[in-house]
N, C-alpha and C. Protein backbone atom coordinates (compact mmCIF):
# COMPACT_ATOMS: atom_id res chain seq x y z
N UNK A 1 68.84 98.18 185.86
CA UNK A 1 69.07 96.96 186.58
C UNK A 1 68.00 96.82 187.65
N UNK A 2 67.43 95.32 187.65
CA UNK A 2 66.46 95.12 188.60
C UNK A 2 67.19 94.43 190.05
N UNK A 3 67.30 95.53 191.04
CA UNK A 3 68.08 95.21 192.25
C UNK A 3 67.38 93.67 192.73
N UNK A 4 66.00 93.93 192.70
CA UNK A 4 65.45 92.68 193.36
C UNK A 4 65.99 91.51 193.04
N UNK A 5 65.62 91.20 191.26
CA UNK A 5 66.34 90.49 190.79
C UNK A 5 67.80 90.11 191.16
N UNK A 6 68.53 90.95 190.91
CA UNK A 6 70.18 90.82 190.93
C UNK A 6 69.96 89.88 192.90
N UNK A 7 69.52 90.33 193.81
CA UNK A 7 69.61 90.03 194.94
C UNK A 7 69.22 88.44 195.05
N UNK A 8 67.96 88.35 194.74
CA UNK A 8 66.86 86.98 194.31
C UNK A 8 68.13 85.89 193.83
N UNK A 9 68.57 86.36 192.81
CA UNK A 9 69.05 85.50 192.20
C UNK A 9 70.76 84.86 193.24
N UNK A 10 71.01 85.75 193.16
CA UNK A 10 72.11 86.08 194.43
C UNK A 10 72.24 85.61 195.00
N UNK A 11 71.25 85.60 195.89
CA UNK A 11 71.06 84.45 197.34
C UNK A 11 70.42 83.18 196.73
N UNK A 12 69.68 83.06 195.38
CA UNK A 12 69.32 81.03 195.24
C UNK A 12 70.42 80.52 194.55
N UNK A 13 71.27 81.50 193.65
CA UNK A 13 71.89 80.88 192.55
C UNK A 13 73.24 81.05 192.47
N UNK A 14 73.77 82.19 193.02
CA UNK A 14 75.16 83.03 193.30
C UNK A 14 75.43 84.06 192.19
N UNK A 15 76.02 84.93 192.49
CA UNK A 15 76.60 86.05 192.00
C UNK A 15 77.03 85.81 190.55
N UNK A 16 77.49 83.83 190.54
CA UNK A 16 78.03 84.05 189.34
C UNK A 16 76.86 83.88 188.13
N UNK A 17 75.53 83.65 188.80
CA UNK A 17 74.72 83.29 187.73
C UNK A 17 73.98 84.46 187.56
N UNK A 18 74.28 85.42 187.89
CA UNK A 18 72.92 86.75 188.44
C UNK A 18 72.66 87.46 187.04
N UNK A 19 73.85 87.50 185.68
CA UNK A 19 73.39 87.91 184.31
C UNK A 19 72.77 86.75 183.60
N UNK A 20 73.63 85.59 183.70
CA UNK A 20 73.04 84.15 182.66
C UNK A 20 71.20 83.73 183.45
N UNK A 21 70.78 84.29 184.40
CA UNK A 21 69.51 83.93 184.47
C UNK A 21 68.93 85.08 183.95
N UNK A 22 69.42 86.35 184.08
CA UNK A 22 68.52 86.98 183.59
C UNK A 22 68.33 87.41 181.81
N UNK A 23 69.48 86.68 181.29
CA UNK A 23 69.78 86.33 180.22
C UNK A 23 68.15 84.92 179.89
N UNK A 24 68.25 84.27 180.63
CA UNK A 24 67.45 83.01 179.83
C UNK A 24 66.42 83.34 179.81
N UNK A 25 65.52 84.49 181.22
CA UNK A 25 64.85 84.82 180.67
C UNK A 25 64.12 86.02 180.52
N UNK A 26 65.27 86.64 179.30
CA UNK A 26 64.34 87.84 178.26
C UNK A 26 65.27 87.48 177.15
N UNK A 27 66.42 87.13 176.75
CA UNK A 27 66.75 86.95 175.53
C UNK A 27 66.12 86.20 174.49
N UNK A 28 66.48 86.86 173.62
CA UNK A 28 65.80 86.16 172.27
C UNK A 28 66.84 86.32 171.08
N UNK A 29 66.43 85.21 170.29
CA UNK A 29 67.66 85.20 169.09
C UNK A 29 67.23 86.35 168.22
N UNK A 30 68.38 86.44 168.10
CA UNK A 30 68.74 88.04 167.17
C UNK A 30 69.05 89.24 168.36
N UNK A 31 68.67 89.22 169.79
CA UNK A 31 68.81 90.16 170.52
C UNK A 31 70.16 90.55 170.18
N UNK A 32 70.79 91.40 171.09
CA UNK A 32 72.30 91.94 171.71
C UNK A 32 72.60 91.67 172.98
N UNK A 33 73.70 91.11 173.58
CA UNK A 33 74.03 90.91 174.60
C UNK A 33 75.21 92.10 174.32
N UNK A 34 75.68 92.56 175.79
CA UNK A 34 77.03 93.39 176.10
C UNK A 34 77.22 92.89 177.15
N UNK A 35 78.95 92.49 177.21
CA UNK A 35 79.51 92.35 178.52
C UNK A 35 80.46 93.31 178.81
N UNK A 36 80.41 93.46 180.45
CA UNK A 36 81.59 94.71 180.35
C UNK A 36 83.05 93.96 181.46
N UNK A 37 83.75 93.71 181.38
CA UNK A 37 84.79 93.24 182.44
C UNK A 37 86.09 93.47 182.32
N UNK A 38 87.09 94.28 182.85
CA UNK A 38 88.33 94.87 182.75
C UNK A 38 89.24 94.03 182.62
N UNK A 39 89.16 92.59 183.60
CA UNK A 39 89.99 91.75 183.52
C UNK A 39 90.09 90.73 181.97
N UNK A 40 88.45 90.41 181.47
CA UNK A 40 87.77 89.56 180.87
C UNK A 40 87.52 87.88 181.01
N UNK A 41 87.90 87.93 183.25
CA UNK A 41 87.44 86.80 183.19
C UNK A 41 86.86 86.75 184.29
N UNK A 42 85.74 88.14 184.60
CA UNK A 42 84.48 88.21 185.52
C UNK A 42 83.45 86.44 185.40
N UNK A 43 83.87 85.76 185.78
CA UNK A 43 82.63 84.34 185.58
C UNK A 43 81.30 84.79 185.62
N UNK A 44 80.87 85.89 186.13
CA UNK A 44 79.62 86.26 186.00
C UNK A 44 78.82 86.78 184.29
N UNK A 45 80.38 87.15 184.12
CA UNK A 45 80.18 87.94 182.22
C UNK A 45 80.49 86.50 181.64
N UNK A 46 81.36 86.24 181.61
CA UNK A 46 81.48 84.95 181.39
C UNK A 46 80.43 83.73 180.54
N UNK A 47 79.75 83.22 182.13
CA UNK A 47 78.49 82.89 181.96
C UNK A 47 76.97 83.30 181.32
N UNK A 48 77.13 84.86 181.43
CA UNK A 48 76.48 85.38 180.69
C UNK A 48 76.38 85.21 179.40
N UNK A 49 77.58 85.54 179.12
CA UNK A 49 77.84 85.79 177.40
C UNK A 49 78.04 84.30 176.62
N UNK A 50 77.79 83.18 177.73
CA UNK A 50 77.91 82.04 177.04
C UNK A 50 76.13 81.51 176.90
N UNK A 51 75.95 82.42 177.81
CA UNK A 51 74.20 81.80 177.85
C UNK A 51 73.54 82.40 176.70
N UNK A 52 74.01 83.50 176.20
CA UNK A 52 73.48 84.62 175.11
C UNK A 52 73.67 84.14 174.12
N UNK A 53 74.91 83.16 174.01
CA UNK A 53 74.93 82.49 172.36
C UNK A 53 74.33 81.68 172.16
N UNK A 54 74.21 81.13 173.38
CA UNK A 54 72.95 79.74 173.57
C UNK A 54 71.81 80.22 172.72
N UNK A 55 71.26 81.09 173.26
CA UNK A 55 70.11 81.58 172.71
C UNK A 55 69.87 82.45 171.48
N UNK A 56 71.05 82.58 170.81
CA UNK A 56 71.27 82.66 169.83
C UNK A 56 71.43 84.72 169.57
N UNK A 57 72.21 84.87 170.68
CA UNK A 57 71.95 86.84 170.57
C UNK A 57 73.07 86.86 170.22
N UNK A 58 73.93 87.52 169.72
CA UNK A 58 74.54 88.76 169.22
C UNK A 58 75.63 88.84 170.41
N UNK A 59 76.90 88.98 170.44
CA UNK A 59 77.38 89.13 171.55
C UNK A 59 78.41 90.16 171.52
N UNK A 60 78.53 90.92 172.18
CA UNK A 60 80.24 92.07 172.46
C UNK A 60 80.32 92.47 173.58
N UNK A 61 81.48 92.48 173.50
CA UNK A 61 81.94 92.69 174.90
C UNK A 61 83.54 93.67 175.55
N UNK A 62 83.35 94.26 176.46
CA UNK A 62 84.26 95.47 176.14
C UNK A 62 85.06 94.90 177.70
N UNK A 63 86.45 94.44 176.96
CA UNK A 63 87.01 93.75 178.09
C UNK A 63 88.91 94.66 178.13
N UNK A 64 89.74 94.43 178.59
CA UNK A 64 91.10 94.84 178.83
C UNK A 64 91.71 93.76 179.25
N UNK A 65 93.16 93.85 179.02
CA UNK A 65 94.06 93.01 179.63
C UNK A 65 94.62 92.16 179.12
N UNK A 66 94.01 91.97 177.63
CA UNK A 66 94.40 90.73 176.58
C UNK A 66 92.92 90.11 176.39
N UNK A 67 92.03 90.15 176.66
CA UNK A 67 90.81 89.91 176.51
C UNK A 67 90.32 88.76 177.33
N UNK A 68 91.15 87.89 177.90
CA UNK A 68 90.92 87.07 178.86
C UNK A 68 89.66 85.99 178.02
N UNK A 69 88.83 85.57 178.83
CA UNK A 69 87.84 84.23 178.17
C UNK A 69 86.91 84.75 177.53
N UNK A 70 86.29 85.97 177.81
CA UNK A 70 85.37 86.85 177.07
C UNK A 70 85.84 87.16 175.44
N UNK A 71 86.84 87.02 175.25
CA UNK A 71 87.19 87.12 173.80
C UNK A 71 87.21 86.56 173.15
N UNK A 72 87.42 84.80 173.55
CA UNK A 72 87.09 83.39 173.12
C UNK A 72 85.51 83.31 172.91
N UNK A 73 84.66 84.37 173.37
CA UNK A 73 83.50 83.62 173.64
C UNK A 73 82.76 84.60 172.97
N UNK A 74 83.00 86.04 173.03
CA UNK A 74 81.93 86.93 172.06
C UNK A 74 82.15 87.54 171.02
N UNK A 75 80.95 87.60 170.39
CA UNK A 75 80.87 87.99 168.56
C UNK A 75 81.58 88.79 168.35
N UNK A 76 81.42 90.25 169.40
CA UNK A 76 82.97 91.29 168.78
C UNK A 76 82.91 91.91 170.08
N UNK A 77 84.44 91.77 170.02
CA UNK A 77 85.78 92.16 171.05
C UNK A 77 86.33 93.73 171.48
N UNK A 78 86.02 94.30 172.23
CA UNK A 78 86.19 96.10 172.09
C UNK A 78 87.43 95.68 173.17
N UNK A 79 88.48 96.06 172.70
CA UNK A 79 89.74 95.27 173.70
C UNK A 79 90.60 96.73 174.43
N UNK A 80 90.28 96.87 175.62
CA UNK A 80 91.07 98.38 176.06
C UNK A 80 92.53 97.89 176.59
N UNK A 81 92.88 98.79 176.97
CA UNK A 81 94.48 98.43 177.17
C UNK A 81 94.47 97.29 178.94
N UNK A 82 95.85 96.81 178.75
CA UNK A 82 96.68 95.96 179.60
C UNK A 82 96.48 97.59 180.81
N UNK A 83 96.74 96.76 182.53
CA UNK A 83 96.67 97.59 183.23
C UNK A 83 96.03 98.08 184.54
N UNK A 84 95.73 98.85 185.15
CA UNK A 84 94.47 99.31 186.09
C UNK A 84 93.31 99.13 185.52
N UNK A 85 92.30 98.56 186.79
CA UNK A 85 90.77 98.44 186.23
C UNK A 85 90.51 100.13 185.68
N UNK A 86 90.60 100.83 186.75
CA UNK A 86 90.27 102.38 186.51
C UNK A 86 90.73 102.46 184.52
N UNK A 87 91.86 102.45 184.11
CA UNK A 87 92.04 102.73 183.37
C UNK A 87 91.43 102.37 182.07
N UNK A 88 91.40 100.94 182.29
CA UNK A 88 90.52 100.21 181.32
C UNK A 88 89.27 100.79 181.30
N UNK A 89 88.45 101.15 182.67
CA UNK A 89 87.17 101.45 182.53
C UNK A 89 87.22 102.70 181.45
N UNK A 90 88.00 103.86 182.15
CA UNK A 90 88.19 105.05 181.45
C UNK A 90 88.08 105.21 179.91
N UNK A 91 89.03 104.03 179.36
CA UNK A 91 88.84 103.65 177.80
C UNK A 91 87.59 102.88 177.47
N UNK A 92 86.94 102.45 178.16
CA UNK A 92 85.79 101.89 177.96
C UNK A 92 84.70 102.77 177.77
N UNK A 93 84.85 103.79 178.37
CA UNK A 93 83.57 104.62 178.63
C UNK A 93 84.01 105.36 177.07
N UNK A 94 85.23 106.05 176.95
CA UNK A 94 85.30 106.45 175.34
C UNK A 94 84.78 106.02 174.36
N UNK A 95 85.06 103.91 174.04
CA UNK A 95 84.66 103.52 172.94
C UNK A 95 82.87 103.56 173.07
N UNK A 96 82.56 103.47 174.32
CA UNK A 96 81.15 103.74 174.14
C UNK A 96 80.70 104.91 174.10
N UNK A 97 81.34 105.84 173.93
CA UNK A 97 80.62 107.11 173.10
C UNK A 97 80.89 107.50 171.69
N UNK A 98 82.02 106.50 171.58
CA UNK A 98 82.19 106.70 169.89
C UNK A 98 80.99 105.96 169.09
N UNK A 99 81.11 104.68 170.30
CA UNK A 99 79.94 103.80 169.63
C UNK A 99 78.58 104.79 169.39
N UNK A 100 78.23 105.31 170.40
CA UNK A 100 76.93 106.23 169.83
C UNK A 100 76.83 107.17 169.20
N UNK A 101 78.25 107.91 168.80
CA UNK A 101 78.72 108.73 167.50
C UNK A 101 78.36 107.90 166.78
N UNK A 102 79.06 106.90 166.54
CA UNK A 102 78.70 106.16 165.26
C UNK A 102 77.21 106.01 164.67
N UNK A 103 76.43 105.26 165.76
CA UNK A 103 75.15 104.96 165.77
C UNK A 103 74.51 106.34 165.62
N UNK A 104 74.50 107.19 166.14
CA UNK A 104 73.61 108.39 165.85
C UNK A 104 73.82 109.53 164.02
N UNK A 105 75.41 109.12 164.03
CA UNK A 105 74.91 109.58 162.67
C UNK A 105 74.80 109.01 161.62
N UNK A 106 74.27 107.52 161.97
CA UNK A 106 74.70 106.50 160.64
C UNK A 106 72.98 106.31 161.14
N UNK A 107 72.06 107.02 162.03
CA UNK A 107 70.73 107.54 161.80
C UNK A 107 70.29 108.53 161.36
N UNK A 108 71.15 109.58 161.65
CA UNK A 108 71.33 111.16 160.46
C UNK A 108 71.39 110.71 159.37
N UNK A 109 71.95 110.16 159.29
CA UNK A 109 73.03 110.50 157.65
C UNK A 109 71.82 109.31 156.83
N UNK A 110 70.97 108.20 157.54
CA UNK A 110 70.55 106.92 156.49
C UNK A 110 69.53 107.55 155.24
N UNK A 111 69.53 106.90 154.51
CA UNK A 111 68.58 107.43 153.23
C UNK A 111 67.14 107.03 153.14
């Protein structure tokens, strides 16, 4: 994360725009976007992940709670339980190491 950025943007644009600008500009279609938000209705992820389809990326997003607006809005849904942020995070951090189980041996294992 570019602090400057995140700040820059912060103070011209607000907090809630500080991913969707930096979304407009480096994304590109076909990229990956990830959002991460416990509740799944951070407006900052939000906005993000609506600017990412704009541009045609790829979207998932690892949200809790029932998935809130982030689930309406991205390509695939990693949904942790109803509850404490802590907790949600906790399950969050799991599916993202399964995710790189996955990914690392489906680079072992390719032909």
């Amino acid at each position: 994360m570019n602090t400057s950025a995140v700040t820059a943007i912060g103070n011209d644009f607000g907090y809630e725009r500080v991913f969707a600008r930096q979304i407009e500009a480096f994304v590109k279609p076909g990229d990956v976007v990830v959002g991460i938000t416990t509740s799944g209705g951070s407006k900052n992820i939000v906005l993000a992940l609506e600017e990412a389809k704009r541009r045609g990326a790829v979207t998932v997003t690892f949200t809790g709670n029932g998935g809130g607006a982030v689930a309406a809005i991205a390509d695939h849904v990693l949904l942790g339980p109803d509850g404490y942020s802590a907790i949600v995070q906790e399950v969050h951090i799991v599916m993202g190491h399964i995710i790189c189980d996955l990914v690392e041996q489906a680079l072992i294992f390719a032909p």
